[in-house]
PDB file of N, CA and C in Angstrom:
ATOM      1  N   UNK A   1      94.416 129.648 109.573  1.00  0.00           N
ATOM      2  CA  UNK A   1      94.210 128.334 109.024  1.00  0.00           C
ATOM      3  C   UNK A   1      92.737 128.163 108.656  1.00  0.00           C
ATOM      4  N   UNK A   2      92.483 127.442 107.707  1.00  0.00           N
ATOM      5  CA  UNK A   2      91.356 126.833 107.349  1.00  0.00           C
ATOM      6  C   UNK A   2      90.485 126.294 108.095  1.00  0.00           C
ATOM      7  N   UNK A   3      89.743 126.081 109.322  1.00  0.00           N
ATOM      8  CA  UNK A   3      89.580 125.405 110.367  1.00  0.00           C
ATOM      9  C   UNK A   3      88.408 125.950 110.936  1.00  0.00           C
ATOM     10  N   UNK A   4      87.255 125.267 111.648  1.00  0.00           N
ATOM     11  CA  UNK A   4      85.865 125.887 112.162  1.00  0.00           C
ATOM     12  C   UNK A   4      86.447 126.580 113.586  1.00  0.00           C
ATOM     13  N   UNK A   5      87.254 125.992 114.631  1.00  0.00           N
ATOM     14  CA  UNK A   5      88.207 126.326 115.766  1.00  0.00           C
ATOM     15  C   UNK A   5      89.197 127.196 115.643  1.00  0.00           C
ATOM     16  N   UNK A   6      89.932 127.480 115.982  1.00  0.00           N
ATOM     17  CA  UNK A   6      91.535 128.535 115.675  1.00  0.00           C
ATOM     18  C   UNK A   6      92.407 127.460 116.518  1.00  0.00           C
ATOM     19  N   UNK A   7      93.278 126.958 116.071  1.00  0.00           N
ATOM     20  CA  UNK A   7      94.168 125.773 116.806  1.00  0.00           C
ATOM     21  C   UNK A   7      94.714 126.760 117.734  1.00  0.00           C
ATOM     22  N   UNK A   8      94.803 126.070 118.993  1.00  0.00           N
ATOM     23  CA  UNK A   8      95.618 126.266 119.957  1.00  0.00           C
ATOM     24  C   UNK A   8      96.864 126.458 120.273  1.00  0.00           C
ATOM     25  N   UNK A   9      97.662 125.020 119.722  1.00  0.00           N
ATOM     26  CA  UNK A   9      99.053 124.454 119.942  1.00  0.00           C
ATOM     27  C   UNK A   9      99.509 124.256 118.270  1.00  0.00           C
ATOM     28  N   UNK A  10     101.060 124.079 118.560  1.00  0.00           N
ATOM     29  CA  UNK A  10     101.012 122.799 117.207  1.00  0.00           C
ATOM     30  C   UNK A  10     100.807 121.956 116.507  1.00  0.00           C
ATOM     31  N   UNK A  11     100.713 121.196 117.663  1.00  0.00           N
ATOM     32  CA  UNK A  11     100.204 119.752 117.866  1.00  0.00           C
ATOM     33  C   UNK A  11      98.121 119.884 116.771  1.00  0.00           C
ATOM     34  N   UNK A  12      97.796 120.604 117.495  1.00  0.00           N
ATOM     35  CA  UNK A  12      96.447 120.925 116.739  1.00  0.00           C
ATOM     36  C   UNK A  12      96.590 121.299 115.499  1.00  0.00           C
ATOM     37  N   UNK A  13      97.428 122.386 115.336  1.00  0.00           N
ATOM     38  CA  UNK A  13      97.612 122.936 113.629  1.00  0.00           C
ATOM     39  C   UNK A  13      98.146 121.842 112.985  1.00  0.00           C
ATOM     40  N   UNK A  14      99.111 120.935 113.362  1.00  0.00           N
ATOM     41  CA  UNK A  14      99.347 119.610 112.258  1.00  0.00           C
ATOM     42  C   UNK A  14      98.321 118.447 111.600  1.00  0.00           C
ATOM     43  N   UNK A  15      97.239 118.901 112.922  1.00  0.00           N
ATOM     44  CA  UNK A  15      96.405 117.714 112.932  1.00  0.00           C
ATOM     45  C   UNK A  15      95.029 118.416 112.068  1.00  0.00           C
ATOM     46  N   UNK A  16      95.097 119.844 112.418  1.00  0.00           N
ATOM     47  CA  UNK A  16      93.855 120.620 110.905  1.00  0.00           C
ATOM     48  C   UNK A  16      94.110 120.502 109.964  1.00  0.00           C
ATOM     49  N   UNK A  17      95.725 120.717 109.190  1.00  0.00           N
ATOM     50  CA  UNK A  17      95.589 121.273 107.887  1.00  0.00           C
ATOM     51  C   UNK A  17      95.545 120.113 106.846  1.00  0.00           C
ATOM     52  N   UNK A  18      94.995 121.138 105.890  1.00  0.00           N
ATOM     53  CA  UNK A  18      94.797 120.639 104.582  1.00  0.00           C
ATOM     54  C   UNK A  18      95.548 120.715 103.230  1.00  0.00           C
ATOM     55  N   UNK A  19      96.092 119.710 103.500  1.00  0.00           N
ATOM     56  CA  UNK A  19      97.392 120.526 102.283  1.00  0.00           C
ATOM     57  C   UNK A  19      96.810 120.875 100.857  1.00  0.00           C
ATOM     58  N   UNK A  20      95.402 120.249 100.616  1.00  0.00           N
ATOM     59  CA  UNK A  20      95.318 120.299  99.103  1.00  0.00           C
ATOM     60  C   UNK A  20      94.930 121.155  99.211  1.00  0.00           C
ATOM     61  N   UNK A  21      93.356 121.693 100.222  1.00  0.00           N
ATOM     62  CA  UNK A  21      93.070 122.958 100.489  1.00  0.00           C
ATOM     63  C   UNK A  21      93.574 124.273 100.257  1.00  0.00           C
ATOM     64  N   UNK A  22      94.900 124.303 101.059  1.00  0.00           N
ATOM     65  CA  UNK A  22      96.165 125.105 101.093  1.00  0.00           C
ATOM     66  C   UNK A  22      96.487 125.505  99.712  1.00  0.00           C
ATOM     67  N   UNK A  23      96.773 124.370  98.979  1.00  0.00           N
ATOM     68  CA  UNK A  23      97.486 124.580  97.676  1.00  0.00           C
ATOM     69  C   UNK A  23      96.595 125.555  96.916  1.00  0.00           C
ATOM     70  N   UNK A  24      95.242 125.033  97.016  1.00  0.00           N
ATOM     71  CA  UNK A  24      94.001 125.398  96.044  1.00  0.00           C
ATOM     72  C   UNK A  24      93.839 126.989  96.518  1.00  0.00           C
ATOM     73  N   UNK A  25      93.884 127.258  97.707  1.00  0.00           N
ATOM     74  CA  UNK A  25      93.824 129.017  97.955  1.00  0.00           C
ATOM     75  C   UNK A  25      95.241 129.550  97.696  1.00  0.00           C
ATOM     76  N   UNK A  26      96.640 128.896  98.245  1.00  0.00           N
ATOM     77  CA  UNK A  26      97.742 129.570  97.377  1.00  0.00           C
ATOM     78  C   UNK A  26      97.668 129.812  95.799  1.00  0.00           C
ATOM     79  N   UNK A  27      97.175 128.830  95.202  1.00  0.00           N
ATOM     80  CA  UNK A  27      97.174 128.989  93.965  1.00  0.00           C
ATOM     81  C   UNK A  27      95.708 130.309  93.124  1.00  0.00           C
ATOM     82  N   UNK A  28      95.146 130.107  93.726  1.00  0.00           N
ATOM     83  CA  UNK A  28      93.515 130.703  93.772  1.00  0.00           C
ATOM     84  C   UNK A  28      94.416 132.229  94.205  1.00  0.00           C
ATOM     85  N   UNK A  29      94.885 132.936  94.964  1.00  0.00           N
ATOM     86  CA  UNK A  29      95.315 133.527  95.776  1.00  0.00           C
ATOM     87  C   UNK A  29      96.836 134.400  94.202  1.00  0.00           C
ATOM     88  N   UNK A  30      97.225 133.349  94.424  1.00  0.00           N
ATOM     89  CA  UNK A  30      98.619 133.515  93.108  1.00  0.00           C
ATOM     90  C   UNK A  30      98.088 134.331  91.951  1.00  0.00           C
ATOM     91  N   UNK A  31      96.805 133.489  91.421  1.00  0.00           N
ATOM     92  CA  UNK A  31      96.635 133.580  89.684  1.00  0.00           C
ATOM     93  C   UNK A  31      95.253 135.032  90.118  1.00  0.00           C
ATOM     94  N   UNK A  32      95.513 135.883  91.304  1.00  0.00           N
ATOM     95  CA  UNK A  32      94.903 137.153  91.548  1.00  0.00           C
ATOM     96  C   UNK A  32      96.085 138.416  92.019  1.00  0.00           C
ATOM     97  N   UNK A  33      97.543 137.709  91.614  1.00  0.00           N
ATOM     98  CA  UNK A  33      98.696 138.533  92.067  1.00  0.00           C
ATOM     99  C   UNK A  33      98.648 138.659  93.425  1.00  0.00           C
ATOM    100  N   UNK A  34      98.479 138.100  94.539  1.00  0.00           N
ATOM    101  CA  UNK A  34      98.372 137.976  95.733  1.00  0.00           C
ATOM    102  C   UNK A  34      99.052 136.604  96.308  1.00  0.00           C
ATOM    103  N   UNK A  35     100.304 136.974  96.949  1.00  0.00           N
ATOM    104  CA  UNK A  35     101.287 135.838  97.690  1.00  0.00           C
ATOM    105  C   UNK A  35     101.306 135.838  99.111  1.00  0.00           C
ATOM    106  N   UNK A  36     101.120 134.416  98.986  1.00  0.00           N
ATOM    107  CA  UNK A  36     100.784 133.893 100.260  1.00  0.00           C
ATOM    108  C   UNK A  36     101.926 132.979 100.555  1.00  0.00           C
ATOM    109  N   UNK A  37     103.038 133.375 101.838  1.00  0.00           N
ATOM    110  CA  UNK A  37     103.989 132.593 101.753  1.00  0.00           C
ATOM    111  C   UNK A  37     103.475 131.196 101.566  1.00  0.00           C
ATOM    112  N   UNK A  38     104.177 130.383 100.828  1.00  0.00           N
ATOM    113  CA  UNK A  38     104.162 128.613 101.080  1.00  0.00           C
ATOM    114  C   UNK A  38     104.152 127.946 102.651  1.00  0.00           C
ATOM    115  N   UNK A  39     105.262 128.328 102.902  1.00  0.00           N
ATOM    116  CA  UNK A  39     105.531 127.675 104.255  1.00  0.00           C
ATOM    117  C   UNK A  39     104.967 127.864 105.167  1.00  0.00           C
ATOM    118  N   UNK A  40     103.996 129.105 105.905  1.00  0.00           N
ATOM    119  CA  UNK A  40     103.559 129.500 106.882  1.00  0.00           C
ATOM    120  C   UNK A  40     101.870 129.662 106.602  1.00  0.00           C
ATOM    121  N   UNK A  41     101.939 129.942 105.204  1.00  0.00           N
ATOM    122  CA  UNK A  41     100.338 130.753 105.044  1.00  0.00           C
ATOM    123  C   UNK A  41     100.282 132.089 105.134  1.00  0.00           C
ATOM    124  N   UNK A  42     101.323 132.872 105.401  1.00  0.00           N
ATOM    125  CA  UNK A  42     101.016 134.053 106.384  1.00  0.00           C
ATOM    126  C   UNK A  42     101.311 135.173 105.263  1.00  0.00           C
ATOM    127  N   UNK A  43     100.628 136.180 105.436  1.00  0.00           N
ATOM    128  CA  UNK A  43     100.680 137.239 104.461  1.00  0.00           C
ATOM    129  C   UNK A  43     101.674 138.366 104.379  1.00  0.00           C
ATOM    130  N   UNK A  44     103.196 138.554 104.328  1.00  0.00           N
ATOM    131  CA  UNK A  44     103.936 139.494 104.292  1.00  0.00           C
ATOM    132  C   UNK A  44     103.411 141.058 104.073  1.00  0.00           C
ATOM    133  N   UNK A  45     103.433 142.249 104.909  1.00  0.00           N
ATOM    134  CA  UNK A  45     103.177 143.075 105.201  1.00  0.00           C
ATOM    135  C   UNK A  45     104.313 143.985 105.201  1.00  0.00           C
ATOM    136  N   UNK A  46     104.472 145.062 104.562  1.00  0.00           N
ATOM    137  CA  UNK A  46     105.315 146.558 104.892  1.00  0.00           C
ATOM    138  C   UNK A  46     104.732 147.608 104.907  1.00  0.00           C
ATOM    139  N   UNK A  47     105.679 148.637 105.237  1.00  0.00           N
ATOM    140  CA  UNK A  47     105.461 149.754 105.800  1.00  0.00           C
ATOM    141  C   UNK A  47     104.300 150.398 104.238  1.00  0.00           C
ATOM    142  N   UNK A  48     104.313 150.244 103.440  1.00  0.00           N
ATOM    143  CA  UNK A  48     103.870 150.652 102.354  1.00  0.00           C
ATOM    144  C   UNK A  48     102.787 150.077 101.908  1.00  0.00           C
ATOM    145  N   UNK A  49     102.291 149.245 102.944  1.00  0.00           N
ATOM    146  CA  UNK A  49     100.934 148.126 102.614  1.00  0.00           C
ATOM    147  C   UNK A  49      99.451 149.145 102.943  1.00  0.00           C
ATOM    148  N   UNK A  50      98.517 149.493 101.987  1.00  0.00           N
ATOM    149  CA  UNK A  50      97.569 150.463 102.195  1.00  0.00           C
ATOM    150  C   UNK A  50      96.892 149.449 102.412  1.00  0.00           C
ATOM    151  N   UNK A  51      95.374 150.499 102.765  1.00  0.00           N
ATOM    152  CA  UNK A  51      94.251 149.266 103.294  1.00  0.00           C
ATOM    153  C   UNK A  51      94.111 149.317 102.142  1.00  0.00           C
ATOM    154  N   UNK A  52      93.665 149.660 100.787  1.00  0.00           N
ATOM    155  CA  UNK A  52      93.271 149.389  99.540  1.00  0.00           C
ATOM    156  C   UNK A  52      93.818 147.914  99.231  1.00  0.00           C
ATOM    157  N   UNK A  53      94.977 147.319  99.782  1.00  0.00           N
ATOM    158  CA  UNK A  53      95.634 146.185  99.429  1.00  0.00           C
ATOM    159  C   UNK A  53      95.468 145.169 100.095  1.00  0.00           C
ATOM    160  N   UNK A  54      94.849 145.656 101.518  1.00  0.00           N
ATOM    161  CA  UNK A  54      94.329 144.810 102.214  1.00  0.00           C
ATOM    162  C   UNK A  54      92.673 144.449 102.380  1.00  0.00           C
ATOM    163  N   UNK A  55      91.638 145.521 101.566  1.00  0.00           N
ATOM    164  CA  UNK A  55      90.675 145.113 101.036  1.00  0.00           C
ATOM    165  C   UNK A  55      90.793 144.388  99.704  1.00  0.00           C
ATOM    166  N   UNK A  56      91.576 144.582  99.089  1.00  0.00           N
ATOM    167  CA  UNK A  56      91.989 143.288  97.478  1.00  0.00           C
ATOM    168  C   UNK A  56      92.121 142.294  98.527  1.00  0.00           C
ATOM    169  N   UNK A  57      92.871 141.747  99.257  1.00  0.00           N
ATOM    170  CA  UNK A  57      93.106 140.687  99.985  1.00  0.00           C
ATOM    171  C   UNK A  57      91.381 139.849 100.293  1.00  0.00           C
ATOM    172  N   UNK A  58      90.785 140.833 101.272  1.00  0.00           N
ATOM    173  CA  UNK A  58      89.780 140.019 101.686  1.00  0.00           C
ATOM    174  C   UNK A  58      88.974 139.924 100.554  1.00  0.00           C
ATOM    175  N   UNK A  59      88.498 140.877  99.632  1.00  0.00           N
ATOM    176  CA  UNK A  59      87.472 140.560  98.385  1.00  0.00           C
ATOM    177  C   UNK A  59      88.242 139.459  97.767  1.00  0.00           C
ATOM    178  N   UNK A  60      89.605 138.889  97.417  1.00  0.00           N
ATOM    179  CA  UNK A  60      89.779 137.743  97.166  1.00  0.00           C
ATOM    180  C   UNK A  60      89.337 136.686  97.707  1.00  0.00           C
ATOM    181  N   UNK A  61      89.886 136.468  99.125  1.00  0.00           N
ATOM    182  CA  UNK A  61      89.478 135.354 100.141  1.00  0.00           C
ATOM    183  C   UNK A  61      88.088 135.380  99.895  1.00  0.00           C
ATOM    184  N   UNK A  62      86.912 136.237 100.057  1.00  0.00           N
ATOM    185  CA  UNK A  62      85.704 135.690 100.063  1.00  0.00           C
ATOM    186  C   UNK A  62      85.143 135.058  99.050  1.00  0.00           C
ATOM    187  N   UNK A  63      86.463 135.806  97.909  1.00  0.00           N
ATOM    188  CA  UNK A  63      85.521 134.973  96.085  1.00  0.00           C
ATOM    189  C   UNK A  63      86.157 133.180  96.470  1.00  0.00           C
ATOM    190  N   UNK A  64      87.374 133.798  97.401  1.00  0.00           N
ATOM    191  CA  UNK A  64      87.512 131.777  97.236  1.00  0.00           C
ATOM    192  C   UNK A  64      86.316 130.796  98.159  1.00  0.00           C
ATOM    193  N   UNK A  65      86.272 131.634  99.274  1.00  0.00           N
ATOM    194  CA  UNK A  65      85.199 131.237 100.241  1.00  0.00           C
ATOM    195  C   UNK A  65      84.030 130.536  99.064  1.00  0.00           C
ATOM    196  N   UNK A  66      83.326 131.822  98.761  1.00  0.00           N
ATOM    197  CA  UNK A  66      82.339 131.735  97.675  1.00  0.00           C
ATOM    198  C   UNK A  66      82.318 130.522  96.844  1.00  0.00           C
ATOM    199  N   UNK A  67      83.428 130.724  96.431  1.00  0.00           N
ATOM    200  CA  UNK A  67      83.919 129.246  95.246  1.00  0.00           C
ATOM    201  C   UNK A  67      83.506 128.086  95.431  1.00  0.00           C
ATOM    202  N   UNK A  68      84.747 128.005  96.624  1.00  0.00           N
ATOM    203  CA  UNK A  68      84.590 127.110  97.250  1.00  0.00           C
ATOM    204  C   UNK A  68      83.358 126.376  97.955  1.00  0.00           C
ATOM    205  N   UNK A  69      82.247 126.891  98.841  1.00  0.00           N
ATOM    206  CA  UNK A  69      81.404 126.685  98.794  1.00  0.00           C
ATOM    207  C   UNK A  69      80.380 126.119  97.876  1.00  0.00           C
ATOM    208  N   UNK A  70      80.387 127.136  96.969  1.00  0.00           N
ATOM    209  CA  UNK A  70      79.437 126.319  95.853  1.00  0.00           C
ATOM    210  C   UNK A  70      79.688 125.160  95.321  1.00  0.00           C
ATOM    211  N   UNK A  71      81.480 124.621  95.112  1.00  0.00           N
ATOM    212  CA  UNK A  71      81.578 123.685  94.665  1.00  0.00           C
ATOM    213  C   UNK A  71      81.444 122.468  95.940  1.00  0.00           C
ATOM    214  N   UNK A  72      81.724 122.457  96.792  1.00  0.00           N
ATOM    215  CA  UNK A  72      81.097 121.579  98.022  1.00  0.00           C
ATOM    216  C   UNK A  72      79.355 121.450  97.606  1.00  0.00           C
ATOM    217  N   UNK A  73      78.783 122.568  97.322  1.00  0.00           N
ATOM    218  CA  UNK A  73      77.384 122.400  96.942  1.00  0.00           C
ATOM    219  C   UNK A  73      77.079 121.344  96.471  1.00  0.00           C
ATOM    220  N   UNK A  74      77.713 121.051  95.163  1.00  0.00           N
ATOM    221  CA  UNK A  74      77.972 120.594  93.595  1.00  0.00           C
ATOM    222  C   UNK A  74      77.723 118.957  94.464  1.00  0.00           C
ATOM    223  N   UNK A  75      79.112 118.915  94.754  1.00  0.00           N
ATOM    224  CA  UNK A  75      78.970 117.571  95.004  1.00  0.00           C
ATOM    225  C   UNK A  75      78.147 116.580  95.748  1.00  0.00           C
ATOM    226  N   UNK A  76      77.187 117.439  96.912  1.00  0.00           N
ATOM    227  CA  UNK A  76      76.558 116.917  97.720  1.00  0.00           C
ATOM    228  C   UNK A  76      74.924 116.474  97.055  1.00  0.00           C
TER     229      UNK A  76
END
């Protein structure tokens, strides 16, 4: 999850998330051929998953990190 903590319970994960957030890295995530279930967040994995696919993964996440950041910049 998106979150400075790692939630504990449920009860905590209902009370972190961000749905627009969410949407904006599913979608961010999508339009780089990279699916991120909807419902969970969680990244489906098989036997056929190289690390090559799992370094595309994180060099994505950090360009959103990145992004993201700067545009928080923007506004402040």
């Amino acid at each position: 999850m998106l979150t400075p903590v790692a939630p504990c319970n449920a009860s905590e994960l209902a009370r972190s998330r961000d749905p627009a957030l969410e949407a904006l890295l599913h979608l961010f995530m999508l339009n780089r051929g990279i699916l991120i279930t909807p419902f969970h967040s969680m990244l489906l994995m098989c036997p056929a998953t190289q690390s090559q696919d799992i370094e595309r993964f994180l060099g994505a996440f950090a360009q959103f990190c990145t992004e993201l950041r700067g545009s928080l910049r923007c506004r402040s």
